[in-house]
Protein backbone atom coordinates (compact mmCIF):
# COMPACT_ATOMS: atom_id res chain seq x y z
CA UNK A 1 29.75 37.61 12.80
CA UNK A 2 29.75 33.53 12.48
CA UNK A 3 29.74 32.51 9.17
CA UNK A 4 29.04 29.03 10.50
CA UNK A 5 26.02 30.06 13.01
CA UNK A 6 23.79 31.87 10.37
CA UNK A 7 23.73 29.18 8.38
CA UNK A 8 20.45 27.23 9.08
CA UNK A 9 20.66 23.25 10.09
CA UNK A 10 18.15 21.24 7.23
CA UNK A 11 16.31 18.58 9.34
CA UNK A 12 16.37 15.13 7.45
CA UNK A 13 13.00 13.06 7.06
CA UNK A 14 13.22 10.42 10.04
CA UNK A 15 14.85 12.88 11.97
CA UNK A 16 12.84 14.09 15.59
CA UNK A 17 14.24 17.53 17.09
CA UNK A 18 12.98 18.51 20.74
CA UNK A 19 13.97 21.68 22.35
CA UNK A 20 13.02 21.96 26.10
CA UNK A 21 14.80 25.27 27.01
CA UNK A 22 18.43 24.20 27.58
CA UNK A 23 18.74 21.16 25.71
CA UNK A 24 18.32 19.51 22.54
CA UNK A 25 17.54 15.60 21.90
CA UNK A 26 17.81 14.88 18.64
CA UNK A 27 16.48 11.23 17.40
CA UNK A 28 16.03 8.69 14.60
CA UNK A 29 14.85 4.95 15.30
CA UNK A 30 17.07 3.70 18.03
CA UNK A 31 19.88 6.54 17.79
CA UNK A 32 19.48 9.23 20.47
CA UNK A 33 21.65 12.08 21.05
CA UNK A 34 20.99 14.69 23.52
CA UNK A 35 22.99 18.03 23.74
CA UNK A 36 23.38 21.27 26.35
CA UNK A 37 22.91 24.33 24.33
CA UNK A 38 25.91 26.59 24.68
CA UNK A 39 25.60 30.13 26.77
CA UNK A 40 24.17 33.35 24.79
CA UNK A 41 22.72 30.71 21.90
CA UNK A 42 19.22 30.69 21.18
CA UNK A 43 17.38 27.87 19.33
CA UNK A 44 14.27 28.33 17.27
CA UNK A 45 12.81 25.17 15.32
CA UNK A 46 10.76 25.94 12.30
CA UNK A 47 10.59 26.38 9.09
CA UNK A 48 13.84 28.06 7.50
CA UNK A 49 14.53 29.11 3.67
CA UNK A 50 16.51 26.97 2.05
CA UNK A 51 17.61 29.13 -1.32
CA UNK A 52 16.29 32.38 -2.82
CA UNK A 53 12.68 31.27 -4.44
CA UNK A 54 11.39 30.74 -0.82
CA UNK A 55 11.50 27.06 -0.53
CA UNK A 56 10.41 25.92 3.13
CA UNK A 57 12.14 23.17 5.00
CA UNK A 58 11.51 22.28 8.55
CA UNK A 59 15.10 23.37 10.14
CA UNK A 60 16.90 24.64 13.34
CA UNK A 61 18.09 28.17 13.29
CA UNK A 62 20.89 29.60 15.94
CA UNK A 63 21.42 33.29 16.69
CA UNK A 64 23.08 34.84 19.68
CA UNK A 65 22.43 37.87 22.47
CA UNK A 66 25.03 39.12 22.91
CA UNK A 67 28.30 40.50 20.89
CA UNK A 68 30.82 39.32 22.64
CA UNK A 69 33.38 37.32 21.54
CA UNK A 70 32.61 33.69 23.76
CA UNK A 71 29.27 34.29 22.12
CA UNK A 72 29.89 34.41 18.33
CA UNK A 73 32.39 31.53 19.29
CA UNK A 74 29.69 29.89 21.02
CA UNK A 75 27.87 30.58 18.18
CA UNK A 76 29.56 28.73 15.20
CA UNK A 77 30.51 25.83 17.65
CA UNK A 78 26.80 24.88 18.86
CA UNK A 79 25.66 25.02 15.07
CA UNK A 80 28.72 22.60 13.86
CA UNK A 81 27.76 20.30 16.86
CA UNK A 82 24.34 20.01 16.05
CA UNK A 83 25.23 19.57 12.24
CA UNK A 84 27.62 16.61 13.36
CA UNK A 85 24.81 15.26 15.77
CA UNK A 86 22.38 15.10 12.88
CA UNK A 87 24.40 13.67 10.68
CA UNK A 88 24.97 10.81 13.25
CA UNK A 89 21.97 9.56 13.81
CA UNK A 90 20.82 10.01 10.62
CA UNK A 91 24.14 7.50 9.16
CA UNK A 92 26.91 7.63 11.53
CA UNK A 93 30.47 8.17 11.45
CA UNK A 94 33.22 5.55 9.87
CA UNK A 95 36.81 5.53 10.38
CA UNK A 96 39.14 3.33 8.67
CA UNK A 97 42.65 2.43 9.83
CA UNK A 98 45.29 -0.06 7.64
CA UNK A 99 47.50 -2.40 9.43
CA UNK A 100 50.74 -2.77 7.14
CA UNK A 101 53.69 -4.74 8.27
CA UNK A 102 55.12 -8.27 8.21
CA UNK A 103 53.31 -10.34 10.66
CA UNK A 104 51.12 -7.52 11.75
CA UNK A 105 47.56 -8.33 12.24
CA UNK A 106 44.03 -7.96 14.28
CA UNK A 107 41.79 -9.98 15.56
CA UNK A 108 38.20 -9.48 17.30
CA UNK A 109 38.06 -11.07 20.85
CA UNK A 110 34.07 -10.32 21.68
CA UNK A 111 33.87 -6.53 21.14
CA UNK A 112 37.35 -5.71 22.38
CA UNK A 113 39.75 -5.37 19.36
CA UNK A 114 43.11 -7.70 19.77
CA UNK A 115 46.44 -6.30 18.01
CA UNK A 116 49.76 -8.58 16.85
CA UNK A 117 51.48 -5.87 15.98
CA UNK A 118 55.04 -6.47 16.43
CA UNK A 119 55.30 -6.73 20.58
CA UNK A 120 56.28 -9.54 22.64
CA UNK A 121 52.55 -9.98 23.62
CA UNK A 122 48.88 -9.01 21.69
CA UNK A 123 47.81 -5.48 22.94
CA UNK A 124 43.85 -5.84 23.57
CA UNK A 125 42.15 -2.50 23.16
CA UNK A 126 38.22 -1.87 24.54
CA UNK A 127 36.23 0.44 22.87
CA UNK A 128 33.94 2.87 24.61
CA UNK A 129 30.21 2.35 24.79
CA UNK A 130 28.28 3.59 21.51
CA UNK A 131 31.45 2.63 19.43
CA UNK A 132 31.44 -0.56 17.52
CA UNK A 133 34.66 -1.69 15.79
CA UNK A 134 35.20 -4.69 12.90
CA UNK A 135 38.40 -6.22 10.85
CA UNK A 136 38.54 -7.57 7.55
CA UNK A 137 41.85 -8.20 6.34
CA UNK A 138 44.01 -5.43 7.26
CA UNK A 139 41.54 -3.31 8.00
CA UNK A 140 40.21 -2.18 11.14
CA UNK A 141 36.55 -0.30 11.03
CA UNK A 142 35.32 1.82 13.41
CA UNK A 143 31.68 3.48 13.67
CA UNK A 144 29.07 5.33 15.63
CA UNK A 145 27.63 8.11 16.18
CA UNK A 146 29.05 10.26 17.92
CA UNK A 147 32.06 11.92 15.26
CA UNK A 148 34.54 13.24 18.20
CA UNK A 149 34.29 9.82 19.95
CA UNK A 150 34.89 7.70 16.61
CA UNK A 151 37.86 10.09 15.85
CA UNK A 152 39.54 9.69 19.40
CA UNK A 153 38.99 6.13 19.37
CA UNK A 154 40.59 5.82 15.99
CA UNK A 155 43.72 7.93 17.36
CA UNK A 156 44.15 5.83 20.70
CA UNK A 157 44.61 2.80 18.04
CA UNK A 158 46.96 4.17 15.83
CA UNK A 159 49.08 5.53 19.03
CA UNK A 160 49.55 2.04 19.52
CA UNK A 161 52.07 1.93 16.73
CA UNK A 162 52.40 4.80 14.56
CA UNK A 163 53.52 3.94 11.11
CA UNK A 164 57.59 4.10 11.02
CA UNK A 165 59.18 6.45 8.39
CA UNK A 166 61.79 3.41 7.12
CA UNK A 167 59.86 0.97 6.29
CA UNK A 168 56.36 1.97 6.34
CA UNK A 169 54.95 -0.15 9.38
CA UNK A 170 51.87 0.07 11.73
CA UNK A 171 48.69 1.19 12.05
CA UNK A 172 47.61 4.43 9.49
CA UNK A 173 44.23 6.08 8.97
CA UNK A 174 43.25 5.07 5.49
CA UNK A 175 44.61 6.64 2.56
CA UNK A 176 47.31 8.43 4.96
CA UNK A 177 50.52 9.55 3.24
CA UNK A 178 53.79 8.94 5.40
CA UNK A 179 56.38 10.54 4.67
CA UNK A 180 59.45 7.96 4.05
CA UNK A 181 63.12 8.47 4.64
CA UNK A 182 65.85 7.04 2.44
CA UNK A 183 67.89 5.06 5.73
CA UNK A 184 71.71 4.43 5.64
CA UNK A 185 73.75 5.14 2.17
CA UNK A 186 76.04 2.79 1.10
CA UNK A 187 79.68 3.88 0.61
CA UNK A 188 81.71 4.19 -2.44
């Protein structure tokens, strides 16, 4: 039994849910995000219960047809991906990555993201369509709706240049910990 799946999906005010039979389109203003519904789910829009006294919200419900185990896994999965939809268009997704090192800096060049990061030339990086990204400082920011695409994008950056365990250098998600080494001892 998914302890994810039976939990009902609270639709925010702004927020438009259609169902058609196979697929749901989920949209606020401009923001439209459309979704195949998983095998064995089944998707009822309605009013759900949101705590004991009976209080009504307008929500999506998931439950399954069969028992077997790609459908509870189905399950769990299509109610987290709806939950991250929802939350996209209703405010997006924001990653933040730090740029620490002598010398090391970025640049925007139009919308494609330009990196001095310690090579003998920049290293330009594109982003994908529906993903914006900005600097300030050290700082690169990167949004959009979509929370698996913001999260790869962020990753492809940092593989760029991982942050070094000597000295501390490169590109880090923000408020990542690395782990530092103590280097060569001197002798007695």
């Amino acid at each position: 039994m998914s302890k994810v799946g039976k939990k009902p999906i609270i639709i925010p005010e702004g927020v438009t849910v259609t169902f058609d039979g196979a697929e749901l389109e989920l949209k606020k203003g401009e923001h439209t995000v459309k979704m195949a519904v998983l095998p064995f789910v089944k998707t009822e829009i309605g009013d759900v219960a949101i705590d004991t006294e009976g209080t009504m919200k307008n929500g999506i419900t998931f439950t399954i047809d069969s028992t077997t185990k790609q459908a509870k896994s189905n399950w769990g999965t299509m109610r987290a991906l709806t939950a991250n939809a929802i939350e996209g268009v209703s405010g997006g997704f924001t990653k933040v990555l730090e740029i620490e090192g002598v010398g090391y800096r970025a640049a925007m060049d139009g919308e494609n993201l330009v990196l001095n990061i310690g090579f003998s030339h920049p290293v330009k990086y594109a982003p994908r369509p529906g993903i914006k990204i900005s600097v300030e400082k050290n700082a690169v920011t990167i949004t959009g709706i979509d929370k698996a695409m913001v999260g790869q994008t962020a990753a492809e950056i940092r593989k760029i240049r991982k942050p070094e365990p000597y000295k501390g250098k490169g590109i880090r998600y923000r408020g990542e910990v690395v782990r530092r080494k103590q280097g060569k001892k001197v002798g007695k």
